[in-house]
C-alpha atoms as a PDB file:
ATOM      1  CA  UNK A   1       7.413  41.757  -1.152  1.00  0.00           C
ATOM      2  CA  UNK A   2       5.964  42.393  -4.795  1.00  0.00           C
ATOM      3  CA  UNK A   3       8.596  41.889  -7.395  1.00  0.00           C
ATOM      4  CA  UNK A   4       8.319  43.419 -11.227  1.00  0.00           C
ATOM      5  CA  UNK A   5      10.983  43.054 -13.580  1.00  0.00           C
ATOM      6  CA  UNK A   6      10.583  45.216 -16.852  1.00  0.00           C
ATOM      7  CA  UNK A   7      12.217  44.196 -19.691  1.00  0.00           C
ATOM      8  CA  UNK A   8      12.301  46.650 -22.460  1.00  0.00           C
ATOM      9  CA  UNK A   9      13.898  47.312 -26.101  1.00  0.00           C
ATOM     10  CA  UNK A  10      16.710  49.009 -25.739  1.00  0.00           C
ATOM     11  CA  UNK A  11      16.618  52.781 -27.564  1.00  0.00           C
ATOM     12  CA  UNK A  12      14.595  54.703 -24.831  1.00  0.00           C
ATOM     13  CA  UNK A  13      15.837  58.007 -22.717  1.00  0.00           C
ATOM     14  CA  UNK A  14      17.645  57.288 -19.544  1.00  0.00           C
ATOM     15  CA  UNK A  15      15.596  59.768 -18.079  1.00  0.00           C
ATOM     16  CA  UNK A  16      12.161  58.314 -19.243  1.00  0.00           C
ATOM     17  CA  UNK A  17      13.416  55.023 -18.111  1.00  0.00           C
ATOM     18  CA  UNK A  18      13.934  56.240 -14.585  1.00  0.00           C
ATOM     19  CA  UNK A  19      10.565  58.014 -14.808  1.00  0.00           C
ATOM     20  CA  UNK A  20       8.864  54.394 -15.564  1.00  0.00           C
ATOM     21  CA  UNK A  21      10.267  53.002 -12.611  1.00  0.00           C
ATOM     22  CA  UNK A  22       9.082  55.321 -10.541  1.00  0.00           C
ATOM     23  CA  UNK A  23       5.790  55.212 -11.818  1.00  0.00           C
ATOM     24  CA  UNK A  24       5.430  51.399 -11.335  1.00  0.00           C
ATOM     25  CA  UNK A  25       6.422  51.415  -7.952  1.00  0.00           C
ATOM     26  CA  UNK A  26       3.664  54.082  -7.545  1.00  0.00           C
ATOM     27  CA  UNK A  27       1.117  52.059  -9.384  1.00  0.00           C
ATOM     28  CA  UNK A  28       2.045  49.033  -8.041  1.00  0.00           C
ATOM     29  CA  UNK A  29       1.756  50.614  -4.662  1.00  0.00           C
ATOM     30  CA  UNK A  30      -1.823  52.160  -5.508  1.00  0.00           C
ATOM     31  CA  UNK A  31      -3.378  48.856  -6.501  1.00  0.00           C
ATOM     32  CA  UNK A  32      -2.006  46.700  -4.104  1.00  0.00           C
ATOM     33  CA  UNK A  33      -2.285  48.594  -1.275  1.00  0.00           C
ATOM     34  CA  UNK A  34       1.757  47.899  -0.625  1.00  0.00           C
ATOM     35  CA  UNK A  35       3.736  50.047   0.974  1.00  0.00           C
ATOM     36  CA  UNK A  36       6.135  51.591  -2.035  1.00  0.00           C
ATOM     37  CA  UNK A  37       9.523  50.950   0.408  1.00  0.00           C
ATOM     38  CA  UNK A  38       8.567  47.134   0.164  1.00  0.00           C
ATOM     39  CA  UNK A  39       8.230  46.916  -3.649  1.00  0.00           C
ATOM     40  CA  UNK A  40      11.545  46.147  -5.952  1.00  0.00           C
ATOM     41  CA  UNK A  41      11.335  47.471  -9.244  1.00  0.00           C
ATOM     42  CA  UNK A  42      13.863  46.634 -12.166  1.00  0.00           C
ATOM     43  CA  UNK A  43      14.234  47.299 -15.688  1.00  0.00           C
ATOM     44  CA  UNK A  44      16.606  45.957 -17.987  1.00  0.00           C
ATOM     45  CA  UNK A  45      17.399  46.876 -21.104  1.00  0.00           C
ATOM     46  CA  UNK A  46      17.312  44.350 -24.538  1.00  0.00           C
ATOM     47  CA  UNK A  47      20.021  45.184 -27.275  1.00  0.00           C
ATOM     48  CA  UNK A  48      17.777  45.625 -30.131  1.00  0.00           C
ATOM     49  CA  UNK A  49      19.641  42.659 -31.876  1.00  0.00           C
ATOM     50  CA  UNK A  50      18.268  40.550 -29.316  1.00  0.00           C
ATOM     51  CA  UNK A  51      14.669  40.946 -29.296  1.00  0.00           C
ATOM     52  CA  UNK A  52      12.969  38.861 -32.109  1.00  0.00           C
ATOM     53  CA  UNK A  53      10.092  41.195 -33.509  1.00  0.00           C
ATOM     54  CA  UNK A  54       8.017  38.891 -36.385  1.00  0.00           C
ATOM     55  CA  UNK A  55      10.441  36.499 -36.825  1.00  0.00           C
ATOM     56  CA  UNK A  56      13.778  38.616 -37.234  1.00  0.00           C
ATOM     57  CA  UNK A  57      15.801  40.790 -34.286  1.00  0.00           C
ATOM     58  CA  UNK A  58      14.093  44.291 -33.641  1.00  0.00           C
ATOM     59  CA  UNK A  59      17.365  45.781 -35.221  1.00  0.00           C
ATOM     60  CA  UNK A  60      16.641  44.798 -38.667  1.00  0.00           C
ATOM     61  CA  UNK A  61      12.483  44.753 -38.112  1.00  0.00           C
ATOM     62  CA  UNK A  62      13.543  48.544 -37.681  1.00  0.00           C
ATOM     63  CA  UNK A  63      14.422  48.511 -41.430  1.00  0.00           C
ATOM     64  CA  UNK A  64      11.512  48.169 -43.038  1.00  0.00           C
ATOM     65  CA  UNK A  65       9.119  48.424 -40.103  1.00  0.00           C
ATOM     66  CA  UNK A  66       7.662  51.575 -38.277  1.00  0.00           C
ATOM     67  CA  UNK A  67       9.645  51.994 -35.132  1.00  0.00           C
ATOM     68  CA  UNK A  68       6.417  51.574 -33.180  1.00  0.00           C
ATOM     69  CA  UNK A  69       6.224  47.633 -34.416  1.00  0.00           C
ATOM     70  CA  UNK A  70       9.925  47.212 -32.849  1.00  0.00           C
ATOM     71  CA  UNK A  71       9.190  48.520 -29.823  1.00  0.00           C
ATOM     72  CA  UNK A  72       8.124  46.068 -27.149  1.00  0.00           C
ATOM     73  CA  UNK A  73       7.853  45.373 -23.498  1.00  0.00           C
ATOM     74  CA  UNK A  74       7.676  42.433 -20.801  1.00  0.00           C
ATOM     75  CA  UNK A  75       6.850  42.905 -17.535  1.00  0.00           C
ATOM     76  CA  UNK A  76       7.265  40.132 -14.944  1.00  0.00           C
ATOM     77  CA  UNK A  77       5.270  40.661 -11.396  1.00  0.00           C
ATOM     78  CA  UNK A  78       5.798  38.085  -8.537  1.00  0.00           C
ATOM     79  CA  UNK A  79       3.133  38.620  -5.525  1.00  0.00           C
ATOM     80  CA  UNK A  80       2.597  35.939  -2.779  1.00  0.00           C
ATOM     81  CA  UNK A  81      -0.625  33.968  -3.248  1.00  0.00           C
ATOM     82  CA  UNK A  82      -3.799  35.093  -2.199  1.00  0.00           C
ATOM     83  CA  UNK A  83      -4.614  38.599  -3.848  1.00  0.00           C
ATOM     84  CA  UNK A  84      -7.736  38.579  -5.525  1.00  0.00           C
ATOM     85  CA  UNK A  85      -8.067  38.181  -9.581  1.00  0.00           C
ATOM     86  CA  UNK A  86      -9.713  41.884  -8.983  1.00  0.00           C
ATOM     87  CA  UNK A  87      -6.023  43.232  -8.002  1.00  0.00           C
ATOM     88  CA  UNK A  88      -4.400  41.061 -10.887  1.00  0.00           C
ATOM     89  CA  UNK A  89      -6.480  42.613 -13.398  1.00  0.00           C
ATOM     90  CA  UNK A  90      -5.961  46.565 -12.260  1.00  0.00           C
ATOM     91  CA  UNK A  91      -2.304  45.724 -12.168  1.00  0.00           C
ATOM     92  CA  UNK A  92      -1.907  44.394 -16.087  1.00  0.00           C
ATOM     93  CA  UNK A  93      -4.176  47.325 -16.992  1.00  0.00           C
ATOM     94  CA  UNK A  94      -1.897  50.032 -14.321  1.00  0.00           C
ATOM     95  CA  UNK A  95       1.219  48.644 -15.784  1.00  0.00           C
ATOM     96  CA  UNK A  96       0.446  48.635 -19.524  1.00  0.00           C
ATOM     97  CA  UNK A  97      -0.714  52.417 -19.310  1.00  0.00           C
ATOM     98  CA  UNK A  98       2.431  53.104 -17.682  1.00  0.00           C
ATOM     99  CA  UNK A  99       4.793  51.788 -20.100  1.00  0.00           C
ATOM    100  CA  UNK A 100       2.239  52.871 -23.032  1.00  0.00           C
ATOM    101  CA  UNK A 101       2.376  56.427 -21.431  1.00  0.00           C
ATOM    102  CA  UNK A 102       5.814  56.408 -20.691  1.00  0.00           C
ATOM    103  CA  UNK A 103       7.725  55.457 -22.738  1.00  0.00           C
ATOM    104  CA  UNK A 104       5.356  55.803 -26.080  1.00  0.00           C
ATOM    105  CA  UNK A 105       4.767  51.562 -26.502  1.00  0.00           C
ATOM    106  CA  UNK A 106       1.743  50.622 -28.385  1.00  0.00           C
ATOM    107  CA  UNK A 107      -0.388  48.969 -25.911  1.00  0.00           C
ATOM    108  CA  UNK A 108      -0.584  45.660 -27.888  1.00  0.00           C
ATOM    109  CA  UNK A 109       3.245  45.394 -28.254  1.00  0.00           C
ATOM    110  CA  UNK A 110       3.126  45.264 -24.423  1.00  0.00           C
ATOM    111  CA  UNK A 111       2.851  41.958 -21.726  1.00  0.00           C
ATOM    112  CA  UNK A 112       2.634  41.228 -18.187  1.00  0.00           C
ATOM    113  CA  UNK A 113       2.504  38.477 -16.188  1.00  0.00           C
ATOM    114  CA  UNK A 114       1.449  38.169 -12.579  1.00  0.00           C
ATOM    115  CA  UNK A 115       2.920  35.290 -11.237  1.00  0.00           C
ATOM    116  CA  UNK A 116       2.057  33.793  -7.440  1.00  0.00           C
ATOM    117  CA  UNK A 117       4.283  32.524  -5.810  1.00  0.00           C
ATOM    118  CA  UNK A 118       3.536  30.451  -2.404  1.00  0.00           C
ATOM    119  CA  UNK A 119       4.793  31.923   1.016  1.00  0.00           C
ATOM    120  CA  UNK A 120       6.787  28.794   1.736  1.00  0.00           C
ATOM    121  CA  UNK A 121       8.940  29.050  -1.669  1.00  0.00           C
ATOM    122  CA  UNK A 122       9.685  32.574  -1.491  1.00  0.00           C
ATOM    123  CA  UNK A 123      12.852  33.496   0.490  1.00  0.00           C
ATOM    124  CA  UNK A 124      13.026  37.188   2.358  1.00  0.00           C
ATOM    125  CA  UNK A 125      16.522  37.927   3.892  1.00  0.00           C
ATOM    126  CA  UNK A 126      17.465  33.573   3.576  1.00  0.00           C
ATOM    127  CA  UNK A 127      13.816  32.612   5.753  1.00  0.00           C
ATOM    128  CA  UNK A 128      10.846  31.680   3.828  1.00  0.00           C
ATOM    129  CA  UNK A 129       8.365  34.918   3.593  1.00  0.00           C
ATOM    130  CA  UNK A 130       5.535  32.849   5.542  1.00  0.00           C
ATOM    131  CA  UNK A 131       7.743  33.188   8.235  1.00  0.00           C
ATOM    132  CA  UNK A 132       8.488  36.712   7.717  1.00  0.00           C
ATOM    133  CA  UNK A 133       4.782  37.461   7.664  1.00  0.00           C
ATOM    134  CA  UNK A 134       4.396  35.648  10.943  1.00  0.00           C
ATOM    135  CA  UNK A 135       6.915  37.666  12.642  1.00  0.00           C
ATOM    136  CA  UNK A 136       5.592  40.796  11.336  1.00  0.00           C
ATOM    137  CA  UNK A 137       1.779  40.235  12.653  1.00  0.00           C
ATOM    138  CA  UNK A 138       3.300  39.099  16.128  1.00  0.00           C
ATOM    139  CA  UNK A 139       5.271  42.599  16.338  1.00  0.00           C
ATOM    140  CA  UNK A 140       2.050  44.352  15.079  1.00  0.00           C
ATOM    141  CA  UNK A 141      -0.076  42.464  17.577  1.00  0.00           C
ATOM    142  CA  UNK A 142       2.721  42.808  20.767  1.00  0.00           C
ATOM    143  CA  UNK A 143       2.931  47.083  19.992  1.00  0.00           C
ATOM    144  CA  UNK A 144      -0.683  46.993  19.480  1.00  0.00           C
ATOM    145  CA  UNK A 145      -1.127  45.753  22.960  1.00  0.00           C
ATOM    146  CA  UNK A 146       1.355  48.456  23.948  1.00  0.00           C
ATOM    147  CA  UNK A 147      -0.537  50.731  22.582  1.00  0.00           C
ATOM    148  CA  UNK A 148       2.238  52.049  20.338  1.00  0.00           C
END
């Protein structure tokens, strides 16, 4: 079920882009113990003109700043409630070296937020994911008792 949506400035390599995702799933995966087939990963782009870096849009920051100040990134991660603050914290710090590593962003020019969501209000496949989860530990119980 965890969710990240990475929003960078656009000007990086396709291929280093790609990379990134890849690596987030993996982290993500690592330090919360998720499976990496039930994590979504996305990143979109920003057109430079459209990313406000100290008051003015990265495009023209990029005239009379280093291109390291007009660099940035946002990364959104929805989990269901319940993780521990423990997990929270090794995700922001995962996810920033990512991004820092990959894609050469200056640590402080990067966010992320770790949103919870409740069970009830998020929606897997049109049913609410505590309902999901239900199913799930009643087929994991039932082949368990199968001995599958």
């Amino acid at each position: 079920m965890p969710v990240a949506r990475i929003n960078v400035v656009a000007g990086h390599a396709r291929a280093d882009l790609k990379a990134v995702l890849v690596e987030v799933a993996a982290a993500m995966s690592g330090v919360l113990g998720a499976p990496v087939e039930r994590l979504q990963v996305w990143l979109n782009e920003v057109d430079a003109d459209f990313w406000l870096v100290a008051g003015a849009p990265a495009s023209e920051a990029r005239k009379t700043r280093p291109v390291g100040e007009t660099v940035a990134a946002l990364v959104e991660v929805s989990l269901l409630k319940g993780r521990p603050i423990a997990q929270h914290r090794a995700l922001i710090a995962a996810l920033t070296d990512v991004l820092a590593e990959g894609l050469g962003i200056d640590r402080s020019r990067i966010r992320v937020l770790v949103a919870e969501l409740s069970p009830e209000s998020w929606g897997i496949g049109g049913v609410p994911a505590s309902e999901v989860r239900a199913a799930e530990i009643r087929a994991r119980a039932a082949a368990a008792e199968k001995g599958d």
